[in-house]
N, C-alpha and C. Protein backbone atom coordinates (compact mmCIF):
# COMPACT_ATOMS: atom_id res chain seq x y z
N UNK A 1 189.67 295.22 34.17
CA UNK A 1 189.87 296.47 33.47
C UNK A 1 191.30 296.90 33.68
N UNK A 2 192.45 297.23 32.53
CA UNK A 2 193.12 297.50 32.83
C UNK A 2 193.30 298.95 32.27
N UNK A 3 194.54 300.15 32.80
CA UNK A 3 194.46 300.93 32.24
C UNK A 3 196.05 301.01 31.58
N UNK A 4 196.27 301.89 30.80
CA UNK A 4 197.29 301.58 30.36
C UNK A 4 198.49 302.36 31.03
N UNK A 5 199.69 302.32 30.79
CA UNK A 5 200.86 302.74 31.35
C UNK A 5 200.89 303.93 31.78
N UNK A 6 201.67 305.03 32.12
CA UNK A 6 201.77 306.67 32.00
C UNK A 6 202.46 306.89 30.63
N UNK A 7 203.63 305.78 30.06
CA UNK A 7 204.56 305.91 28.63
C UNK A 7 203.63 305.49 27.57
N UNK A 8 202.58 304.75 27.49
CA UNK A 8 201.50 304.15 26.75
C UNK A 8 200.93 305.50 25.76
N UNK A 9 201.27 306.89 26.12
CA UNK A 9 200.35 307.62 24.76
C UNK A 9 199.01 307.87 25.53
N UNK A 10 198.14 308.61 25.00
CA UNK A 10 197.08 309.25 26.07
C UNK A 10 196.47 308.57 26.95
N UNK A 11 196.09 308.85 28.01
CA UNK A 11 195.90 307.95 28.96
C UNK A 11 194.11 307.22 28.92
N UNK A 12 194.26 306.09 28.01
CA UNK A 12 193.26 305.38 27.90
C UNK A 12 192.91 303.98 28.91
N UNK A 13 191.70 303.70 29.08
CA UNK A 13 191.52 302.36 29.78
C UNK A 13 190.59 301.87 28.83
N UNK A 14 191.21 300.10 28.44
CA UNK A 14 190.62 299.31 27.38
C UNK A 14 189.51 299.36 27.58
N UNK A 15 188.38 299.20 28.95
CA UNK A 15 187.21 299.57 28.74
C UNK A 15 185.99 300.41 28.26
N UNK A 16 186.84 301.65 29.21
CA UNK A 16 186.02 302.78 29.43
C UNK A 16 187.00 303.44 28.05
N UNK A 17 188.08 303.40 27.20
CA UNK A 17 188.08 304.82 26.56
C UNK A 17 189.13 305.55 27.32
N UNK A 18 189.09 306.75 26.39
CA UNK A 18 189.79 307.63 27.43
C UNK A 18 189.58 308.34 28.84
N UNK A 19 190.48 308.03 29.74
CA UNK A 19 190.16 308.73 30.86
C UNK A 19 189.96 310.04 31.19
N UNK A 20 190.46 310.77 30.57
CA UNK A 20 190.61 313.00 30.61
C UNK A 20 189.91 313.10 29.65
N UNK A 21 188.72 313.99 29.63
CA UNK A 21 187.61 314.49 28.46
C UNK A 21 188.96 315.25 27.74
N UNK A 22 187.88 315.16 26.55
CA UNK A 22 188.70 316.08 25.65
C UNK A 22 188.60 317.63 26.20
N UNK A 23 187.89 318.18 26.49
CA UNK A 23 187.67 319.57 27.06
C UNK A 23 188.18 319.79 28.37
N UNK A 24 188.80 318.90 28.86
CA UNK A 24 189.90 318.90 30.02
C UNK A 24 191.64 318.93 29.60
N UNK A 25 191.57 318.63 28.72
CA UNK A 25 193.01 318.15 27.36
C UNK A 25 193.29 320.03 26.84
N UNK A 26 192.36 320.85 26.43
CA UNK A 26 192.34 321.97 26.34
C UNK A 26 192.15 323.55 27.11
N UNK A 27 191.65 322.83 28.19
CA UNK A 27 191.10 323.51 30.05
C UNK A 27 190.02 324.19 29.48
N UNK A 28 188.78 323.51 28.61
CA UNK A 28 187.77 324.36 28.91
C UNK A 28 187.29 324.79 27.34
N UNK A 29 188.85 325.35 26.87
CA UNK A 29 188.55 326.25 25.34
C UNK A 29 188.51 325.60 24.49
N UNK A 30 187.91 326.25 23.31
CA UNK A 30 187.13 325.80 22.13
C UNK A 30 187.22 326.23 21.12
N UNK A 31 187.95 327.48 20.82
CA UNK A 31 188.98 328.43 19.73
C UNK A 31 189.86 328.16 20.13
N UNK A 32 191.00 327.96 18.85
CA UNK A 32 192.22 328.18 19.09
C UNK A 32 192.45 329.74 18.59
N UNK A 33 193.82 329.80 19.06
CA UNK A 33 193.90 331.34 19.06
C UNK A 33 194.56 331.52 17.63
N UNK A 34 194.79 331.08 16.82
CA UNK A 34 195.56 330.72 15.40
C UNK A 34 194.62 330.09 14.79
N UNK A 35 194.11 330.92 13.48
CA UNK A 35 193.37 329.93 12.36
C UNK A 35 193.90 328.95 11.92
N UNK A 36 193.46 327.73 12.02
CA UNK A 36 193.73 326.57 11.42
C UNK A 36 192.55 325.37 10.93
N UNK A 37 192.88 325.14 9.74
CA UNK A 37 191.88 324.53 8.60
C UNK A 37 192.36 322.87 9.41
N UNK A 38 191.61 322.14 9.29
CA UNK A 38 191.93 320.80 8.91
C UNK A 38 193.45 320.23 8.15
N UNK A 39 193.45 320.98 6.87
CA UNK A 39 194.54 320.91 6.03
C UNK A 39 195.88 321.35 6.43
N UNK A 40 195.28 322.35 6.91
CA UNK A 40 196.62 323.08 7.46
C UNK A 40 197.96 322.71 7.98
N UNK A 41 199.17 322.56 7.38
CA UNK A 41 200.10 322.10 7.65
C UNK A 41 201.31 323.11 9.18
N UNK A 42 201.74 321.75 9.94
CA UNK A 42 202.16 322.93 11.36
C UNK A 42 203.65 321.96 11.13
N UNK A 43 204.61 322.17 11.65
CA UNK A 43 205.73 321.98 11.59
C UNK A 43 206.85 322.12 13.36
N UNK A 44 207.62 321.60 13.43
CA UNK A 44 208.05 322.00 14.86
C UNK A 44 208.90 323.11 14.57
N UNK A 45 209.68 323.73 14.78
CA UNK A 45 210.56 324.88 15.00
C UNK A 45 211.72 324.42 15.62
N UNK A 46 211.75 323.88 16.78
CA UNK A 46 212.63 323.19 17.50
C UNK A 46 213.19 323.90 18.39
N UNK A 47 212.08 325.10 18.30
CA UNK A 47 212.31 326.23 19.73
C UNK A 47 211.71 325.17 21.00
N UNK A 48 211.91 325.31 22.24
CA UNK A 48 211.74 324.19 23.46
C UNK A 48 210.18 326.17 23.56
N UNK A 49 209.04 325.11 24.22
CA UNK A 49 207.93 325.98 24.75
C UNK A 49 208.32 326.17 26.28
N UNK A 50 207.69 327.48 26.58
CA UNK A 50 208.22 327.99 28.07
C UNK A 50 207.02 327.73 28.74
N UNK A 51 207.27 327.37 29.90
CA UNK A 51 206.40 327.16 30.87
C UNK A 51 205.47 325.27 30.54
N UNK A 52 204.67 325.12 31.75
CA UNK A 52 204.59 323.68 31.86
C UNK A 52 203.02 323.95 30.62
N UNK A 53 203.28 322.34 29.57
CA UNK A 53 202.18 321.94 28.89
C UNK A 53 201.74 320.81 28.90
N UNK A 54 200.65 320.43 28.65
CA UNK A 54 200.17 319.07 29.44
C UNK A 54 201.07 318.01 28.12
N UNK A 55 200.98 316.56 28.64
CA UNK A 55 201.34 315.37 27.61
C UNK A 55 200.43 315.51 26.30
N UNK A 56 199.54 316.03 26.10
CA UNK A 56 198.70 315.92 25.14
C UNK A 56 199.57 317.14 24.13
N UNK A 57 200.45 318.11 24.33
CA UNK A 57 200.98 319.04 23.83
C UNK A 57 202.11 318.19 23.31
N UNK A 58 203.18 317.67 24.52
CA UNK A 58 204.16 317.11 23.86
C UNK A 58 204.16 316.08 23.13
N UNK A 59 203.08 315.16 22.13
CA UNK A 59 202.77 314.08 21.88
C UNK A 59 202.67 315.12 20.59
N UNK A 60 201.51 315.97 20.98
CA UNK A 60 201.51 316.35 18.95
C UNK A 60 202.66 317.48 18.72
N UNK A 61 203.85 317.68 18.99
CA UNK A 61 204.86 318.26 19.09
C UNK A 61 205.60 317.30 18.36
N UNK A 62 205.57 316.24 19.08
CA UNK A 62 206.60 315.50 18.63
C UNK A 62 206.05 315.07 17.13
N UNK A 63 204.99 314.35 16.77
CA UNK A 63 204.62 313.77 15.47
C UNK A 63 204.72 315.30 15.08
N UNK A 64 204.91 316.59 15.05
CA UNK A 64 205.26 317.51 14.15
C UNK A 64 206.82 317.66 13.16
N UNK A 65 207.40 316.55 13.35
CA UNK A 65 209.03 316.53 13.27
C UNK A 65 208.89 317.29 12.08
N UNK A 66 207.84 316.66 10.61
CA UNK A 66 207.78 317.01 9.40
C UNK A 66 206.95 317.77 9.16
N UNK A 67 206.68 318.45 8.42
CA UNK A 67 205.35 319.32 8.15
C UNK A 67 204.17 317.96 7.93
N UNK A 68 203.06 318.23 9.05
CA UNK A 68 202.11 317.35 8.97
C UNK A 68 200.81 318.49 8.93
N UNK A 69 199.77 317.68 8.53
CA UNK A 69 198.13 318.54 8.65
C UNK A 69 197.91 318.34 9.74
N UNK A 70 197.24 319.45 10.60
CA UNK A 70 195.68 319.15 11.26
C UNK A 70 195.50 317.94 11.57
N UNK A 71 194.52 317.32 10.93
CA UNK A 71 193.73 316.18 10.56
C UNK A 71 194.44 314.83 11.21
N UNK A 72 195.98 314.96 10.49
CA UNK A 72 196.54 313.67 11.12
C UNK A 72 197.12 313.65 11.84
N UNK A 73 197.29 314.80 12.70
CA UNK A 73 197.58 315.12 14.20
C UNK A 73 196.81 314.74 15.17
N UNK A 74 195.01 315.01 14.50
CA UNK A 74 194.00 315.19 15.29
C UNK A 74 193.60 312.94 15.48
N UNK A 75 194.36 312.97 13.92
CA UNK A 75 193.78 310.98 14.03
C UNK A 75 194.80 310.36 15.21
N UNK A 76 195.96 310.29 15.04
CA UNK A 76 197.68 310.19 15.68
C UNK A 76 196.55 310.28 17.56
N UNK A 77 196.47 311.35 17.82
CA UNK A 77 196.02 311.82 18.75
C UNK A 77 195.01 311.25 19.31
N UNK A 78 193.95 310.97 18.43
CA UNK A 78 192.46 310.25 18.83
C UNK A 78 191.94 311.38 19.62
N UNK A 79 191.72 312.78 19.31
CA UNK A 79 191.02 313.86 19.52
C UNK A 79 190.37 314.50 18.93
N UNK A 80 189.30 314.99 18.88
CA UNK A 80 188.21 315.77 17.98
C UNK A 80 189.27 316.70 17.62
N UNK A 81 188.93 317.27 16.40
CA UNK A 81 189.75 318.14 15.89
C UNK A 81 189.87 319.48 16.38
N UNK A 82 188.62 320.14 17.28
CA UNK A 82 188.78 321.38 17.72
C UNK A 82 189.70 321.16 18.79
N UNK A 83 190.00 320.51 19.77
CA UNK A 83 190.65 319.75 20.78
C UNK A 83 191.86 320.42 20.23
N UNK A 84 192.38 319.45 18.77
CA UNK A 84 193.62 319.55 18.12
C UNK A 84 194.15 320.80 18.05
N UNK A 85 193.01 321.50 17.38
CA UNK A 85 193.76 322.59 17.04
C UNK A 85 193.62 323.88 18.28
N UNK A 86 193.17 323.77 19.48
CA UNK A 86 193.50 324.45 20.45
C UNK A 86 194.66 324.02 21.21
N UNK A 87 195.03 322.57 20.79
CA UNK A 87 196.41 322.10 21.34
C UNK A 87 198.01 322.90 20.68
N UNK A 88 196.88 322.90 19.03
CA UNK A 88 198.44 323.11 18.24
C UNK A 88 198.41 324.62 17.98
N UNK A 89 197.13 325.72 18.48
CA UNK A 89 197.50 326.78 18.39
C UNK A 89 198.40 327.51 19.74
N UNK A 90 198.71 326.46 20.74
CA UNK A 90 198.59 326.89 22.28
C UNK A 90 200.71 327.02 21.60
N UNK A 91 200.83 325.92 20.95
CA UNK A 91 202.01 325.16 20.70
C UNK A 91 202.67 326.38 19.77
N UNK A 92 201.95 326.81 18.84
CA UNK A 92 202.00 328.03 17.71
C UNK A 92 202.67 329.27 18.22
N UNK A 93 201.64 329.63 19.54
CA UNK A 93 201.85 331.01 20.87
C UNK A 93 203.14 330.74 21.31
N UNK A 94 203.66 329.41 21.30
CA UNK A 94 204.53 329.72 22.55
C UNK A 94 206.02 329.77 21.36
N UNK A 95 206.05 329.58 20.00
CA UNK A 95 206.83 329.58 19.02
C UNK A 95 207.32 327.88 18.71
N UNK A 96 207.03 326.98 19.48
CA UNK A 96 207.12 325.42 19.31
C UNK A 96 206.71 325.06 17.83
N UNK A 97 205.85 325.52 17.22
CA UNK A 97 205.47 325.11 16.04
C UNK A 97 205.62 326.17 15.30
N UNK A 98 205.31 326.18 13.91
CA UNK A 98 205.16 326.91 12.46
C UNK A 98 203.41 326.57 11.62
N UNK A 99 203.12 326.91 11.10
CA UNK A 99 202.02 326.91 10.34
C UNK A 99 201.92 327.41 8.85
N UNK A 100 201.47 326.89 8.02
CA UNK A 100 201.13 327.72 6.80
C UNK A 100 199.45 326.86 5.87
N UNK A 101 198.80 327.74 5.33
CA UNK A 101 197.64 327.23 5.25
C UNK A 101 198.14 326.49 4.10
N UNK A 102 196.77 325.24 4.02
CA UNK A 102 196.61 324.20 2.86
C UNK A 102 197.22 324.91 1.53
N UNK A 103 197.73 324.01 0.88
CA UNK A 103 198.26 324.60 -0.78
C UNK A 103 197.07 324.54 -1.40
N UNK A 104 195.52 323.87 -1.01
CA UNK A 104 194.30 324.58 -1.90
C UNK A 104 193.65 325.80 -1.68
N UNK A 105 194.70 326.50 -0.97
CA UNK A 105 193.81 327.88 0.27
C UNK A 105 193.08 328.86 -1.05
N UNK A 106 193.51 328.71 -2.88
CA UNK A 106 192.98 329.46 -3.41
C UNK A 106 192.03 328.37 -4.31
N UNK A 107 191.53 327.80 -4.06
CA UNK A 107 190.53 326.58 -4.52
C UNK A 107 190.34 325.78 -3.64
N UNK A 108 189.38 325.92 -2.29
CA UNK A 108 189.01 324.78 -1.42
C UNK A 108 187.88 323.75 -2.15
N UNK A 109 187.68 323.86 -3.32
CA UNK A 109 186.42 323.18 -3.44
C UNK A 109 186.96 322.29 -4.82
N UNK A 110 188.00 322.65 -4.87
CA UNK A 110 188.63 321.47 -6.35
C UNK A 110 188.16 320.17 -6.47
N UNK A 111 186.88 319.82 -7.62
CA UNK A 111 186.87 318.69 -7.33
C UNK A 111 187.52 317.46 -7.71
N UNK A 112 188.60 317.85 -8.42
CA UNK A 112 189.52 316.85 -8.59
C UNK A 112 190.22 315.81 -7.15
N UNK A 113 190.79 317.30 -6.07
CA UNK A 113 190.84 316.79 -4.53
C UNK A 113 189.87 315.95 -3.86
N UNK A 114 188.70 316.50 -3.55
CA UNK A 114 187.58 315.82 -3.02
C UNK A 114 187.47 314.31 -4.16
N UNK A 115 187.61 314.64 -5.25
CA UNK A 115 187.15 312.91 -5.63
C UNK A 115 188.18 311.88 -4.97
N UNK A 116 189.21 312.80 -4.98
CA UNK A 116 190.72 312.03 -4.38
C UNK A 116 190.58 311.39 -3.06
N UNK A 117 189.93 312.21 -2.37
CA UNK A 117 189.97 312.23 -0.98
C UNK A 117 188.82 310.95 -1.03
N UNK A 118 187.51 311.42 -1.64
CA UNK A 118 186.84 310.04 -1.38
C UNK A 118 187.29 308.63 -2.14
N UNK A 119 188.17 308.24 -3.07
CA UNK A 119 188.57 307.49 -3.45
C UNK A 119 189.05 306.62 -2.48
N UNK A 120 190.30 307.39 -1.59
CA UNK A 120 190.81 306.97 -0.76
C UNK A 120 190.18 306.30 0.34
N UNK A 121 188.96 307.73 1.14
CA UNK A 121 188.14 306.88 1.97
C UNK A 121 187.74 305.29 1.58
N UNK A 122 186.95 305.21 0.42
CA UNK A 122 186.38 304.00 0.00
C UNK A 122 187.42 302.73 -0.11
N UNK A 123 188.67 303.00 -0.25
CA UNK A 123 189.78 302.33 -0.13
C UNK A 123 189.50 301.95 1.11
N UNK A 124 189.38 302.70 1.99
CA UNK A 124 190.34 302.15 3.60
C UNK A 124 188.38 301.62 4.07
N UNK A 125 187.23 301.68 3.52
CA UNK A 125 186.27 300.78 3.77
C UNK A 125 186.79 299.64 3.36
């Protein structure tokens, strides 16, 4: 069994998975303190955050260079998404990031999107 590096990206062992629960990655919480959709696009600022945040902060910090979603923060990451977004609202508080909701925030149910979206899925089957 090996585990992987400390520079390796979250600290996984090829066997077992990840080593730190996800609810240890967040200390516990389960809201973030900032609404955030899935869609939701967060951005860095390039303000430096005060005070100490775990590696799991500075990892989705960094893939924030561009305006990215939620979602592919939460894949990038290999964390349940509530995880994510108590990571990226912690990141939000301290002014490290930006946010603005999905561009469908006045039509979440377009089904032109959703056919899109499953198209794609069925692609990557």
């Amino acid at each position: 069994m090996s585990v992987a590096a400390a520079g390796d990206g979250p600290w996984l062992d090829d066997a077992a998975g990840r080593l730190v629960r996800p609810f240890q990655v967040s200390n516990g919480r389960t809201r973030p303190s900032v609404a955030l959709d899935l869609m939701s696009q967060v951005m860095a600022t390039g303000a430096t955050p005060l005070g100490y945040l775990g590696p799991e902060h500075a990892q989705a910090l960094d893939l924030c260079r561009a305006p990215v979603s939620v979602a592919e923060i939460a894949a990038h990451l290999k964390l349940p998404a509530a995880v994510t977004k108590v990571l990226l609202s912690d990141l939000v508080d301290t002014g490290a990031l930006t946010t603005k909701p999905p561009a469908y925030s006045h039509q979440p149910t377009d089904r032109a999107l959703l056919e899109a979206v499953l198209d794609g899925l069925r692609r990557q089957l």
